[in-house]
Protein backbone atom coordinates (compact mmCIF):
# COMPACT_ATOMS: atom_id res chain seq x y z
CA UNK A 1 64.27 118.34 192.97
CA UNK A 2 60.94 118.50 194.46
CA UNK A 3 59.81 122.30 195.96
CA UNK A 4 58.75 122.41 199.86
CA UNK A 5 55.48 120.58 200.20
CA UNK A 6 52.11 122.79 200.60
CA UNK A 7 51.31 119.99 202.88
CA UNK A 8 52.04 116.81 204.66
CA UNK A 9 50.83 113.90 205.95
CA UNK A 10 50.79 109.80 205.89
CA UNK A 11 48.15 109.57 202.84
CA UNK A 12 46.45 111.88 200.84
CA UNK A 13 43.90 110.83 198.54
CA UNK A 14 43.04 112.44 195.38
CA UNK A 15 38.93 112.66 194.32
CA UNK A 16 36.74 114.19 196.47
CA UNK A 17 33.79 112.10 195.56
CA UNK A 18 31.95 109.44 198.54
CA UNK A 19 34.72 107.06 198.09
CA UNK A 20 37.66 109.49 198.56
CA UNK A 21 36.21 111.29 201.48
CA UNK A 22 35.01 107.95 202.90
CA UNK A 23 38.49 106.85 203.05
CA UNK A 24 40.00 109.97 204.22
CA UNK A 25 37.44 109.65 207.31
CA UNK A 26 38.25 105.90 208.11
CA UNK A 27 41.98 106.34 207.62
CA UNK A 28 42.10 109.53 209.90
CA UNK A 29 39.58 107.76 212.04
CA UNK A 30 42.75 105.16 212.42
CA UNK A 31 44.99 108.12 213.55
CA UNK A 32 46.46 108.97 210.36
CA UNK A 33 47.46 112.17 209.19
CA UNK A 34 45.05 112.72 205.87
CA UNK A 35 44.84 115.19 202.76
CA UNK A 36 42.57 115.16 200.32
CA UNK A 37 43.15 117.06 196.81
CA UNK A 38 39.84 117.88 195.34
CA UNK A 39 39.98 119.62 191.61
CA UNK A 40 36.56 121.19 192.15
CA UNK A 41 35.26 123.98 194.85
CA UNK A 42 32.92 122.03 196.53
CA UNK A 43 32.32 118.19 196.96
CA UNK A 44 29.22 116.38 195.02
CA UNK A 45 30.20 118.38 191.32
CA UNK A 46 30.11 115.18 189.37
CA UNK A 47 29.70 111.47 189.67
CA UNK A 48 28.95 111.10 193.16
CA UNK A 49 26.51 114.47 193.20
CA UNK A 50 24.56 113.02 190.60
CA UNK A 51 23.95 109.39 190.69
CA UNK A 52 20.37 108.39 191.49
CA UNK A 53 20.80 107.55 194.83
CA UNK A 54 19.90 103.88 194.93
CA UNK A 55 21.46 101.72 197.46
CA UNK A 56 20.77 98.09 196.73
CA UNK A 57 22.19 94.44 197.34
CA UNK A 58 19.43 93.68 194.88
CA UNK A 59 20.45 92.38 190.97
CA UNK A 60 24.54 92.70 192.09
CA UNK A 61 26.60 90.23 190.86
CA UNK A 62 28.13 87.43 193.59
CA UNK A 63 31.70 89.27 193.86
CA UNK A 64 29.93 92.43 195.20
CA UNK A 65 27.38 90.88 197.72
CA UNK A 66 30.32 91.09 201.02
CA UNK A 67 30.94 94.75 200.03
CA UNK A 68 27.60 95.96 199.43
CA UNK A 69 25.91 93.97 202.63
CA UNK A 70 28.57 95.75 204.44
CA UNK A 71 28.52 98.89 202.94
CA UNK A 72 24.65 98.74 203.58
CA UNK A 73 25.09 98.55 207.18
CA UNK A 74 27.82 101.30 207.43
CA UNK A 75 25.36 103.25 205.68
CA UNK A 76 22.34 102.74 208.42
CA UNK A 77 24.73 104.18 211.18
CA UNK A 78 25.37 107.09 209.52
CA UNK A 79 21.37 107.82 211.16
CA UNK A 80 20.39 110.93 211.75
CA UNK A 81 23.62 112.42 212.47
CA UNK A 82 23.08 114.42 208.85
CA UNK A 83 20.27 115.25 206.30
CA UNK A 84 21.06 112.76 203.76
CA UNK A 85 17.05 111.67 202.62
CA UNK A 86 18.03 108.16 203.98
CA UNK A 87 15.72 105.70 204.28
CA UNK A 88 15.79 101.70 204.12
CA UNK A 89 11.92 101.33 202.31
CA UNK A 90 13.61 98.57 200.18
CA UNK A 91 14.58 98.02 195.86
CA UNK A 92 12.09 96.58 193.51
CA UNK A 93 12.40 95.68 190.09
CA UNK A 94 9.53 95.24 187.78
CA UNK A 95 9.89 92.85 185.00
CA UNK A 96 7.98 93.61 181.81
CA UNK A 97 8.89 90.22 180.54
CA UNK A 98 8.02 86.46 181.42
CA UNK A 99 11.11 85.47 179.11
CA UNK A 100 13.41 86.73 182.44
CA UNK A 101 11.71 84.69 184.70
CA UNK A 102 14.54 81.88 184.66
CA UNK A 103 17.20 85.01 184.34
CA UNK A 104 15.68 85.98 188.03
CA UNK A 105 14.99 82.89 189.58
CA UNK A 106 18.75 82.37 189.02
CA UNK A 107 19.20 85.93 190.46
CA UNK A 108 17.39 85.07 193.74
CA UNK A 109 18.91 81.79 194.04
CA UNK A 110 22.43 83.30 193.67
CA UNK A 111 21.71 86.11 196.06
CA UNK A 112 19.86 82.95 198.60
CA UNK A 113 23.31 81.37 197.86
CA UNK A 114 24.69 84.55 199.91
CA UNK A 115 22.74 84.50 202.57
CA UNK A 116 20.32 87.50 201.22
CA UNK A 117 17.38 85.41 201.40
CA UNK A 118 14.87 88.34 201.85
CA UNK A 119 15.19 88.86 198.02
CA UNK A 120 12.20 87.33 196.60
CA UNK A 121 10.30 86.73 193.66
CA UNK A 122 7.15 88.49 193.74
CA UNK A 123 3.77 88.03 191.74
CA UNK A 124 1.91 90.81 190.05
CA UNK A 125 -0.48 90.86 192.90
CA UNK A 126 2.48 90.74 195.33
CA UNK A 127 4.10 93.54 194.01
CA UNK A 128 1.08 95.68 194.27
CA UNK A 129 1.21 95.22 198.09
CA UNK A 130 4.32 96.64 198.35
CA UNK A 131 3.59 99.93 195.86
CA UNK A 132 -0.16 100.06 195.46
CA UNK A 133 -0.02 102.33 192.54
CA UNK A 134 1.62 99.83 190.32
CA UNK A 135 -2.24 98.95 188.59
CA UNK A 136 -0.39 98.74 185.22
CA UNK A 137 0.85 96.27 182.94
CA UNK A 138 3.62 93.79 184.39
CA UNK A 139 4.76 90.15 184.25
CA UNK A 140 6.55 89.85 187.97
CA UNK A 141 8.64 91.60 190.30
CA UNK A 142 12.11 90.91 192.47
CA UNK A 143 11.80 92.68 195.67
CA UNK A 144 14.30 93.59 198.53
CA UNK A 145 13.33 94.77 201.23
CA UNK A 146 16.98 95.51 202.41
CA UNK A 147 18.13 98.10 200.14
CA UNK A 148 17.71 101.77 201.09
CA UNK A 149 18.43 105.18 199.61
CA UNK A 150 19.48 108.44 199.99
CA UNK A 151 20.08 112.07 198.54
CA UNK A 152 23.88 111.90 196.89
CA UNK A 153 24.87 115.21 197.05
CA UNK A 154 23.50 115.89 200.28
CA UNK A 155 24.98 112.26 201.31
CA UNK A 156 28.65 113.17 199.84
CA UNK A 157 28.89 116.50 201.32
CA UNK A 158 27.88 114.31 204.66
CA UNK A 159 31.00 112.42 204.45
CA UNK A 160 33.07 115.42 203.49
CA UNK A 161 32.26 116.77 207.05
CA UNK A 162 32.58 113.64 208.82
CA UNK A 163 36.29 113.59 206.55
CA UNK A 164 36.41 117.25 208.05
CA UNK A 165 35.42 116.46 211.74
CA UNK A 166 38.26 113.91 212.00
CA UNK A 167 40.92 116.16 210.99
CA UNK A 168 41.17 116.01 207.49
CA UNK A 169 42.85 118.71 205.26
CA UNK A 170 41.07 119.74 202.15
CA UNK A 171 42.90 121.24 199.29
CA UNK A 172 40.28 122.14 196.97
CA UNK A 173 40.19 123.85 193.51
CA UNK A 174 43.46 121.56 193.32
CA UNK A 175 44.09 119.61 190.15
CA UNK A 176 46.37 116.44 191.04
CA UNK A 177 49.05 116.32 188.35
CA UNK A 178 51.51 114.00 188.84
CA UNK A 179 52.00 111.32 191.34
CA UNK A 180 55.71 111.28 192.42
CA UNK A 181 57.53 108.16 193.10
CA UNK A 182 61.22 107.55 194.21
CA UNK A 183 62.93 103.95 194.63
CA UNK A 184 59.49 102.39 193.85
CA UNK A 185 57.31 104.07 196.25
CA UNK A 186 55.20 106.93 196.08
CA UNK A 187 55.99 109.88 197.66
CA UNK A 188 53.44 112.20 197.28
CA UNK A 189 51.62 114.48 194.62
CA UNK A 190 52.10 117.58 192.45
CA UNK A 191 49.08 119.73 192.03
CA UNK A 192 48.52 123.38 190.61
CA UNK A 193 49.28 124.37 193.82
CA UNK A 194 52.22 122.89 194.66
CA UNK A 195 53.42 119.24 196.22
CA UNK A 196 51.46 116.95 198.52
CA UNK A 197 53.86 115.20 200.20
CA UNK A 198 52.99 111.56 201.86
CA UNK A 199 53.84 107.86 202.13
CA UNK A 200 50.84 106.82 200.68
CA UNK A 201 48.51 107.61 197.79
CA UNK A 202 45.05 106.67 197.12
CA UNK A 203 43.47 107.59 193.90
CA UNK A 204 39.74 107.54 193.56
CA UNK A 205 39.15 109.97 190.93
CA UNK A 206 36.11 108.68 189.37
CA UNK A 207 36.43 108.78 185.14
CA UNK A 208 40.21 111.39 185.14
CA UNK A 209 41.50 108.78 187.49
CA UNK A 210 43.35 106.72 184.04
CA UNK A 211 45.31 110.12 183.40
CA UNK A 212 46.66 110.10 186.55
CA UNK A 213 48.27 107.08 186.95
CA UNK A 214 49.58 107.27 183.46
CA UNK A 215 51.91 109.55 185.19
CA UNK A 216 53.42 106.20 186.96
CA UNK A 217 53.00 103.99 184.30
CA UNK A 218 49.62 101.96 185.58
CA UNK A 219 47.14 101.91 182.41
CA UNK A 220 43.61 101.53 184.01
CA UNK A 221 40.71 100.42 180.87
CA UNK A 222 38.12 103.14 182.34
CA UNK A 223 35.58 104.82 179.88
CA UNK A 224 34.25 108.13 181.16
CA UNK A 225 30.34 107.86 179.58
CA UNK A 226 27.92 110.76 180.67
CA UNK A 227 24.24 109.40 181.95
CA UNK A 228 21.05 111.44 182.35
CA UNK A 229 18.65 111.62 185.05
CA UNK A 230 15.75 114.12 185.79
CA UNK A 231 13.68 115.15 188.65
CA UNK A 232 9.86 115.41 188.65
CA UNK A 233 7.48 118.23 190.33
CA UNK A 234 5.82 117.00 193.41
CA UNK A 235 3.02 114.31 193.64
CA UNK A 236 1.15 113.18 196.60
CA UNK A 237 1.33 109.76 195.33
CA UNK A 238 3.89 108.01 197.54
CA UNK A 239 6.30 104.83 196.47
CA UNK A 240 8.37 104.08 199.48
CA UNK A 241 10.90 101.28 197.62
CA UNK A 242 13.42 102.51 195.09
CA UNK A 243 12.24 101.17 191.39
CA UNK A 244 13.93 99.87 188.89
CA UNK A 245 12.55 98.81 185.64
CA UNK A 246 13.85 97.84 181.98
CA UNK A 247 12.35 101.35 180.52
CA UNK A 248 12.59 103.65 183.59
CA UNK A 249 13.55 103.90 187.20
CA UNK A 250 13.05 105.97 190.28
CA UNK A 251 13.44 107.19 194.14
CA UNK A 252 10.89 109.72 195.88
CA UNK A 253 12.11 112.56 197.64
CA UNK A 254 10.71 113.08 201.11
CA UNK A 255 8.84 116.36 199.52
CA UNK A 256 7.27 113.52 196.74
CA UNK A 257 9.54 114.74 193.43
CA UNK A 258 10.53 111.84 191.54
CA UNK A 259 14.56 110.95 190.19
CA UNK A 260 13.58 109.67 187.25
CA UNK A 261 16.29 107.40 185.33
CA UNK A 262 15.91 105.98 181.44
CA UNK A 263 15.87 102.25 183.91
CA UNK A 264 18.35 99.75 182.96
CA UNK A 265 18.21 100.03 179.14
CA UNK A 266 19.13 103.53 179.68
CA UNK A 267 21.33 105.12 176.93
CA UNK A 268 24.76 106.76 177.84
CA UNK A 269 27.16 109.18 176.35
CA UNK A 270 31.03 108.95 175.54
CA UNK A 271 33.17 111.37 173.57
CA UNK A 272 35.19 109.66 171.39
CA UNK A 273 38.65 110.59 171.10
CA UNK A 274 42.16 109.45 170.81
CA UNK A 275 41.93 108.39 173.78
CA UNK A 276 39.50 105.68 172.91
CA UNK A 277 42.23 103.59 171.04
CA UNK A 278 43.50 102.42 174.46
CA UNK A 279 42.24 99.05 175.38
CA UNK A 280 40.15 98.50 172.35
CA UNK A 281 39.90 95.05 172.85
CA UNK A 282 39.00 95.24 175.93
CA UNK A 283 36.24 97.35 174.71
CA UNK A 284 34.95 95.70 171.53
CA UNK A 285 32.78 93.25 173.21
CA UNK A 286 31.05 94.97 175.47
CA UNK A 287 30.47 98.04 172.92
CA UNK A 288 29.03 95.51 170.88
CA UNK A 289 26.56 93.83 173.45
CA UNK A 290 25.56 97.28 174.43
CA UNK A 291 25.72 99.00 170.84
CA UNK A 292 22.12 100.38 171.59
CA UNK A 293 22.63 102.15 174.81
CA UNK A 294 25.41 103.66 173.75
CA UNK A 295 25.49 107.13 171.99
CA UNK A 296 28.96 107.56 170.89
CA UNK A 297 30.00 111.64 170.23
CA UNK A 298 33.46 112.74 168.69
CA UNK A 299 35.52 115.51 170.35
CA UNK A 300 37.49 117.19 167.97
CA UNK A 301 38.83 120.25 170.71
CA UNK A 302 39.97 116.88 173.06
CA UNK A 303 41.38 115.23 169.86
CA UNK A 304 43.50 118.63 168.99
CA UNK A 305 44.77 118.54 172.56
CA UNK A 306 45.77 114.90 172.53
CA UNK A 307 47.74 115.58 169.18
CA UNK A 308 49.23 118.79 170.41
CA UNK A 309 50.55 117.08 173.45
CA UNK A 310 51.80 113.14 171.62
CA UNK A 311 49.84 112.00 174.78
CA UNK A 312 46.25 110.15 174.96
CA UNK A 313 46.33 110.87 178.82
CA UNK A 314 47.28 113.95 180.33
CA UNK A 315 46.01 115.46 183.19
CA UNK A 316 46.14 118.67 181.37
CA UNK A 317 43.20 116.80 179.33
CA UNK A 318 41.12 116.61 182.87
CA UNK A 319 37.96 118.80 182.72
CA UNK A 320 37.74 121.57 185.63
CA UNK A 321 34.82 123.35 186.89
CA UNK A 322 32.92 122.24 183.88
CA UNK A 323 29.45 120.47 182.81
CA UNK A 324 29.08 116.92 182.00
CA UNK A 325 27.48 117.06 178.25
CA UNK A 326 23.73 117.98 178.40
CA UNK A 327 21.22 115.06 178.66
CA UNK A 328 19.09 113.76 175.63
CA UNK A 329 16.04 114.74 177.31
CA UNK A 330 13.81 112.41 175.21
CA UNK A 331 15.25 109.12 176.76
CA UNK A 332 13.75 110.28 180.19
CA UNK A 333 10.57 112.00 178.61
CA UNK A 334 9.89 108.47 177.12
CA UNK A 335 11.24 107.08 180.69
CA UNK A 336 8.21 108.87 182.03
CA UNK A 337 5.41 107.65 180.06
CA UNK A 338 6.30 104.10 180.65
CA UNK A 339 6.31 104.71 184.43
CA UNK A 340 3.13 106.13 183.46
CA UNK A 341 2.06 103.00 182.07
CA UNK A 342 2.78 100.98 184.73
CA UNK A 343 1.70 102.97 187.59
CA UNK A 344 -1.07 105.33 185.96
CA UNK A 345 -1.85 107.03 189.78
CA UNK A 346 1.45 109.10 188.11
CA UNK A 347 -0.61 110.62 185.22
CA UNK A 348 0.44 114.34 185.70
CA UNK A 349 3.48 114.23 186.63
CA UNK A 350 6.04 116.08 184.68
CA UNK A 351 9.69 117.08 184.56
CA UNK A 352 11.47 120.11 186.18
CA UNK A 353 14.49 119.53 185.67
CA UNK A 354 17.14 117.72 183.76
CA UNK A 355 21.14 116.74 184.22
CA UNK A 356 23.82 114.49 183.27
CA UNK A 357 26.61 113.16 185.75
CA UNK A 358 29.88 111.26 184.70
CA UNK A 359 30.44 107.61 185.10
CA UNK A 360 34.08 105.64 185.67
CA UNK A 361 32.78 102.43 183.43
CA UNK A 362 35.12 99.39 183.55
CA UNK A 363 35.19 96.54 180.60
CA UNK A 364 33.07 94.11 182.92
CA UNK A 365 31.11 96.20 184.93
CA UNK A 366 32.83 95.40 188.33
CA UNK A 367 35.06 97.97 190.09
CA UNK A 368 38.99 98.30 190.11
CA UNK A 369 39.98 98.09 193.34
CA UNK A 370 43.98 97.31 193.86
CA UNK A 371 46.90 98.21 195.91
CA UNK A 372 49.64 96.34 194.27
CA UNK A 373 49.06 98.13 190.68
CA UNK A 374 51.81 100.28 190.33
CA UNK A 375 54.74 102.14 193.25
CA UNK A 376 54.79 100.69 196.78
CA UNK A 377 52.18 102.71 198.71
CA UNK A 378 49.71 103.67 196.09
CA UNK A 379 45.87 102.03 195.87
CA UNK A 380 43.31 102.51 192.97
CA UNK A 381 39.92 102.82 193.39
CA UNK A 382 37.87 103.13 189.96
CA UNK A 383 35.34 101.63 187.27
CA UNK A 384 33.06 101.76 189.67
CA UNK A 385 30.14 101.77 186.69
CA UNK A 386 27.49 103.05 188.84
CA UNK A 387 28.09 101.47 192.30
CA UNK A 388 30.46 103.81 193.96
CA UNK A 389 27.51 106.17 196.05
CA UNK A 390 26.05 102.47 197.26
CA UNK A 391 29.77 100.91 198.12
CA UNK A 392 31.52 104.26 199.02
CA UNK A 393 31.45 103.79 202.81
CA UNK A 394 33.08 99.93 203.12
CA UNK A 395 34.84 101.18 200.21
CA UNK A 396 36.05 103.94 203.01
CA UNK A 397 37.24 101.19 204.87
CA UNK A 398 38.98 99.52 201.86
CA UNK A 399 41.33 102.23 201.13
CA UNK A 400 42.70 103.19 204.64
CA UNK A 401 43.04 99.27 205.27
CA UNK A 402 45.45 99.60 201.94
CA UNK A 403 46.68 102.86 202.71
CA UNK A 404 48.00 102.21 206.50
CA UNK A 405 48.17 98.36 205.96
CA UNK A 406 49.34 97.66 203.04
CA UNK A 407 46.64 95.32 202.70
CA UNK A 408 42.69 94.27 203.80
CA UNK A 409 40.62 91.06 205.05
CA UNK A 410 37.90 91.80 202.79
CA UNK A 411 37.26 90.11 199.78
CA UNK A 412 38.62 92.36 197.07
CA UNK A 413 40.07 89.65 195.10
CA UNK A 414 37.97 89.94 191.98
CA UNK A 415 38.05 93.71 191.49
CA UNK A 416 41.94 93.68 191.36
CA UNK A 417 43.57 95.37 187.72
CA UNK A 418 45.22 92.09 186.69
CA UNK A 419 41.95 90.47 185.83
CA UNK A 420 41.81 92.37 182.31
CA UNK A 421 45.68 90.62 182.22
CA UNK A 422 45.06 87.02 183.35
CA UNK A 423 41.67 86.09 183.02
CA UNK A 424 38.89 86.05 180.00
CA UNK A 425 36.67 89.47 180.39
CA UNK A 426 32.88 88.90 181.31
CA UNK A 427 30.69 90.65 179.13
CA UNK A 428 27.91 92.35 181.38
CA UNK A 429 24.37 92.58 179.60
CA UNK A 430 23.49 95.88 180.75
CA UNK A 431 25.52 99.15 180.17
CA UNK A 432 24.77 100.63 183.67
């Protein structure tokens, strides 16, 4: 017998990153009644807070071009309303190697193919027009003069207000622990603080989400890995587009500090744990392919716990209130002497600061986005391997279209759970 609800209303969704408080906003936009549980004190504490804060259409693969263009443009109206360091000064990415030439001719052609056709290859010389500073060594450059970016924490806290402007009731410092279910539908959530009660469920709980749908049978192959990022001192030396580059990437702050990332060759972190038996197969291939940017780390204390309680996923095993693990700082101290090497006008910059933030990483790269995984009324939003800050607002949309509707017009075909079923798993040939 379920207890008297703490609360009440038509959905509640659980994560209280961009994507969950995107959602809550567009569904209570729609007139719903909305909750939102939210383990943490305050919104921005892990994966959303700390991505880098690149929002691109640039390098995506085809599946994700609808979403992002779309999520792009939801992005731009969010304006001035709040101080989220947004800007639109376009994504370049510098290759170091004439071997990828055909790899991003094909790139450009496929993202032509979907109407992006500002995404261009660029020259050496080309590329120097667009960030002078770039006097370094370089073989060519895809530019995009679309993409934007922004300031994640600030830009998640954003969209917990707007979440909070429409209505929406916060339960923070709430751990979600089991979603209930009668007759094959959900009907609401036990926390730590008592039951959520509502006719529909959306999780988007970033990396814990797998241990809470264990608790209605939906197994969801999502590794938690750690990635590092930094942030520099201030320079006068201004790069308006975000840069991405095989040994480094970065954004400048309006006040001219860098967020430096490792680029995409960057090296991430998973504890390894009982947990890690599930979907192995899944897994093999694309540990494998990616053997070198991935720094694997066993956790006895979560090991104990799974033994103690016969259970690989419990969300008694979901961290609270805690750090991600701390950052190799070497991979971005190395990060910044080859952005040093490319762009030399950066000579004396150093770091401040260092962090790590938690990533939901699926088997192929591509997000998990499904409402017809598991009980009548509940969608899944995860895996989201980097992309979530960048898709979180159509992603928004997404979720209260599968919350109130049962369904959506855009194109989430591809991202649905039964792909890792039905269909032979793409390898992707980067880790993040």
């Amino acid at each position: 017998m379920t207890a008297r609800p703490i609360a009440s209303a038509d959905v509640v969704f659980v994560g209280g990153g961009i994507c969950g408080h995107a959602g809550a906003a567009a569904a209570a936009r729609r007139g719903a009644t909305v909750a939102l549980i939210e383990k943490e004190s305050e919104p921005a504490r892990e994966g959303s807070g700390r991505a880098q804060g690149s929002l691109r259409l640039q390098g995506r693969y085809a599946a994700e071009f609808p979403l992002a263009q779309e999520s792009i443009e939801l992005w731009k109206q969010l304006g001035d309303d709040f101080d989220c360091e947004l800007r639109f000064g376009g994504n370049i990415y510098l290759c170091d190697d004439p071997a990828e030439l055909p790899g991003l001719r094909a790139i450009t052609a496929e993202a032509h193919g979907a109407g992006l056709t500002d995404v261009r290859l660029l020259s050496p010389d080309e590329a120097r027009e667009v960030i002078p500073v770039a006097t370094g060594p370089f073989a060519a450059a895809m530019w995009s003069a679309y993409d934007g970016q922004c300031d994640p924490a600030k830009s998640t806290r954003a969209f917990a207000a707007r979440a909070a402007g429409r209505g929406v009731t916060t339960l923070r410092d709430t751990l979600a622990l089991r979603i209930v279910e009668d007759g094959g539908r959900v009907r609401g959530v036990e926390t730590s603080r008592g039951f959520v009660q509502a006719l529909a469920v959306v999780v988007t709980g970033g990396a814990w989400t797998p241990h809470l749908l264990a608790t209605v049978g939906v197994d969801v192959p999502v590794m938690p890995v750690a990635h590092a990022q930094a942030e520099s001192t201030p320079t006068g030396v201004r790069v308006q587009p975000t840069v991405r580059a095989w040994g480094f990437g970065f954004r400048q702050r309006p006040d001219g500090r860098l967020v430096l990332s490792a680029g995409l060759n960057a090296r991430v972190e998973h504890r390894i744990s009982i947990a890690a038996t599930r979907n192995a197969r899944l897994w093999a291939s694309r540990y494998w392919a990616n053997r070198g940017n991935v720094r694997l780390r066993f956790d006895p204390a979560l090991s104990v716990r799974q033994l103690r309680d016969r259970s690989r996923l419990s969300t008694g095993h979901i961290p609270v209130a805690t750090e991600p693990p701390a950052p190799r700082r070497a991979d971005l101290d190395t990060a910044l002497l080859a952005l040093k090497r490319v762009m030399p006008g950066f000579g004396g910059l150093r770091i401040d600061r260092y962090w790590s933030g938690w990533l939901d990483v699926s088997p192929d790269g591509l997000p998990i986005i499904d409402g017809q995984a598991g009980p009548e009324g509940l969608a899944i939003v995860t895996g989201l391997s980097g992309h979530g800050l960048a898709l979180g607002p159509v992603i928004g949309e997404i979720t209260a279209d599968l919350a109130l509707d049962g369904a959506t017009q855009r194109p989430i075909h591809p991202f649905r759970l039964a792909r890792f079923r039905d269909e032979r798993v793409r390898v992707p040939d980067k880790m993040i």
